[in-house]
N, C-alpha and C. Protein backbone atom coordinates (compact mmCIF):
# COMPACT_ATOMS: atom_id res chain seq x y z
N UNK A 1 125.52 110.07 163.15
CA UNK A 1 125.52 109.11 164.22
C UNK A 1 124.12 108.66 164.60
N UNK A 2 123.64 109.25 164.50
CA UNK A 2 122.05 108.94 164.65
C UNK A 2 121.10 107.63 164.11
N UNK A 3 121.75 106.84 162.87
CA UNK A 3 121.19 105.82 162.50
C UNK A 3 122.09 104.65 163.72
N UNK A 4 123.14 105.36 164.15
CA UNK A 4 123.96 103.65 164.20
C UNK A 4 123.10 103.98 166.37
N UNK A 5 123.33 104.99 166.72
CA UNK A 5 122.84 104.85 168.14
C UNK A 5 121.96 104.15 168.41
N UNK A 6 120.94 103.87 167.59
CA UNK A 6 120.25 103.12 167.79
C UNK A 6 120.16 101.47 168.23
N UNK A 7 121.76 100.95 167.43
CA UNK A 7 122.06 99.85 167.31
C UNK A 7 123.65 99.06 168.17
N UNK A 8 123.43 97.80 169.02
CA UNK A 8 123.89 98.12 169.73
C UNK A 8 125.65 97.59 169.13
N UNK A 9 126.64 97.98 169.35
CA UNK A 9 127.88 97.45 168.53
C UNK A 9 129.00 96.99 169.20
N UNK A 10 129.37 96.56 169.08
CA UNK A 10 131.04 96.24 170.16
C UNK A 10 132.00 97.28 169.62
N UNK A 11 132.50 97.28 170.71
CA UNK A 11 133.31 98.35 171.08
C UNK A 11 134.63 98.21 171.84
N UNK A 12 135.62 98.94 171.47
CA UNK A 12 137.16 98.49 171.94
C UNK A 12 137.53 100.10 172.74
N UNK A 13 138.03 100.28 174.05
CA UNK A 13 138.40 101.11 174.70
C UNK A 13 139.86 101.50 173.79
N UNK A 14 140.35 102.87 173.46
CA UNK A 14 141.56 103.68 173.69
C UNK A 14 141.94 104.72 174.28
N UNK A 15 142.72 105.04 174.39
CA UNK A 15 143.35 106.22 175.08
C UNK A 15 144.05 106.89 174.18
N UNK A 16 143.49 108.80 174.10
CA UNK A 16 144.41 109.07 173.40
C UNK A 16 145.23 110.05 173.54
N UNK A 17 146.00 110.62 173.36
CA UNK A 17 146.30 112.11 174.24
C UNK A 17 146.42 113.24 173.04
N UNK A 18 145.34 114.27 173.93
CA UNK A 18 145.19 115.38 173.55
C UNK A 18 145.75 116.98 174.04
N UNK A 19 145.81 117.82 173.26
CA UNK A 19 146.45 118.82 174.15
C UNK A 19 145.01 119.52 174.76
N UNK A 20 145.94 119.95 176.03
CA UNK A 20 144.60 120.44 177.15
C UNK A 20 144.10 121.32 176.54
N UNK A 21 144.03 122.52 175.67
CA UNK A 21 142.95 123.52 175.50
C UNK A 21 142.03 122.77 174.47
N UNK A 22 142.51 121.44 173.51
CA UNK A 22 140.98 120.61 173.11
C UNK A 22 140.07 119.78 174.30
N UNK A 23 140.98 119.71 175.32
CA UNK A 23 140.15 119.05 176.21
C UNK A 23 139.30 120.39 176.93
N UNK A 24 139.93 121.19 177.24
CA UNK A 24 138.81 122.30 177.77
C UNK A 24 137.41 122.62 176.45
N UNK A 25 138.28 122.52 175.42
CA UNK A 25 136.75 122.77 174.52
C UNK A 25 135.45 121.87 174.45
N UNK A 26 136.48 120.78 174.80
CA UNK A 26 135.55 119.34 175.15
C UNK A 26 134.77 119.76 175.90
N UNK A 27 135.38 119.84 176.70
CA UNK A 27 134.29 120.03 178.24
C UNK A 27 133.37 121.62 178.29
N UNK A 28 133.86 122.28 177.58
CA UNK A 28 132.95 123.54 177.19
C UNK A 28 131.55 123.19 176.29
N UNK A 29 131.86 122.01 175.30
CA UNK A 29 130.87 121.97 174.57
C UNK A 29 129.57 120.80 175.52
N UNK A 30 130.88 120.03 176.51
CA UNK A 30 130.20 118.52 176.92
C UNK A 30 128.87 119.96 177.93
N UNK A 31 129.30 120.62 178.25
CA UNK A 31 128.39 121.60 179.75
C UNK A 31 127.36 122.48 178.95
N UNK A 32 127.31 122.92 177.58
CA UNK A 32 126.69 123.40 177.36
C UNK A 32 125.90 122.64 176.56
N UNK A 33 126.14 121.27 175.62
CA UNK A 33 125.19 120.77 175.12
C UNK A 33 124.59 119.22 175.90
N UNK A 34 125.04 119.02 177.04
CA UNK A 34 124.69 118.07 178.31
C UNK A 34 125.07 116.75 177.37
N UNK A 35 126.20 116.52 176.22
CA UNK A 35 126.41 115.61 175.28
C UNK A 35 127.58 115.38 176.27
N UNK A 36 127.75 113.85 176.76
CA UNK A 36 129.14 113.47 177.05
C UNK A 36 130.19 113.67 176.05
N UNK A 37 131.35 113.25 176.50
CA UNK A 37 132.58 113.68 175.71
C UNK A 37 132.85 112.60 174.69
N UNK A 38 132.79 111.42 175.39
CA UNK A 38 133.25 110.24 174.35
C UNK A 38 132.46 110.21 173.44
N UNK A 39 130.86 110.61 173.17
CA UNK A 39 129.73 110.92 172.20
C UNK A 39 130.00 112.20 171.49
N UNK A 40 130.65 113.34 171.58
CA UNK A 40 130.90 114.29 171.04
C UNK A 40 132.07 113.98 170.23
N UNK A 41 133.40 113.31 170.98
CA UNK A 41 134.42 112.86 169.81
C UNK A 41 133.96 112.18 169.09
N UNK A 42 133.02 110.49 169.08
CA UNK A 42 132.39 109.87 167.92
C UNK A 42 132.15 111.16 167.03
N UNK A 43 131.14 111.43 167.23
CA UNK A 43 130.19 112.44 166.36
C UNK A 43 131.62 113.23 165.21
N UNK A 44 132.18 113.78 166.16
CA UNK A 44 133.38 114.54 165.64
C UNK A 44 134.35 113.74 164.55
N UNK A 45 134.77 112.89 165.11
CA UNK A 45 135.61 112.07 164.74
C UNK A 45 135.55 111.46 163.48
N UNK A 46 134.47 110.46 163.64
CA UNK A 46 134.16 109.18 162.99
C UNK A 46 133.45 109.78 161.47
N UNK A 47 133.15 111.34 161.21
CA UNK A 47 132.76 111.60 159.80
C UNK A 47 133.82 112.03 159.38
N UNK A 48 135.07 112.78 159.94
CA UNK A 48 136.26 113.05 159.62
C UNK A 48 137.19 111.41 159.22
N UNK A 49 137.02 110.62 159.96
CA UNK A 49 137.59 109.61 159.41
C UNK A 49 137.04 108.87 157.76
N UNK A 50 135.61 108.41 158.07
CA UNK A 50 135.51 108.53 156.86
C UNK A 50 135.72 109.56 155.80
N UNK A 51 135.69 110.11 155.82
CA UNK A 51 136.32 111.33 154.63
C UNK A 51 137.68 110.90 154.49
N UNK A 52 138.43 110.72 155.23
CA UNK A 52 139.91 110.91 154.97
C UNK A 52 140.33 109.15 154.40
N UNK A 53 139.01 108.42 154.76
CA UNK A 53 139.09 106.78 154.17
C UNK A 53 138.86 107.15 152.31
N UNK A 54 137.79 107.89 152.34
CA UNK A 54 137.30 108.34 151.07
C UNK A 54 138.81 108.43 150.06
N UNK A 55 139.41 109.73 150.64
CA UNK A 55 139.99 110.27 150.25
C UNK A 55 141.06 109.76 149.44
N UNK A 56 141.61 109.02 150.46
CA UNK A 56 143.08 108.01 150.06
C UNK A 56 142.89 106.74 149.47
N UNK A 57 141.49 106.22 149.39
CA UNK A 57 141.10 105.03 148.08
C UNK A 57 141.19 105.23 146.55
């Protein structure tokens, strides 16, 4: 994530639902690494997606 933060991108709001003990981990990791949450799912997320784009081409 680090090349694209830099740059600024449009962006579309979702909502998604999670079960509460990933949201407590959320917030365990958001308090100990002072990283908001919606920046920790990118991070999380968005290399798992590509992989799984990889995958199925």
């Amino acid at each position: 994530m680090s090349k694209e933060s830099g740059t600024k991108k449009s962006v579309e709001y979702i909502h998604i639902r999670v079960p509460l003990t990933l949201k407590k981990d959320l917030e365990t990791l958001k308090k100990k690494t002072g990283v908001n949450i919606n920046s920790l799912c990118l991070e999380i997320l968005w290399p798992a997606v590509k992989q799984r784009i990889k995958e199925i081409k």
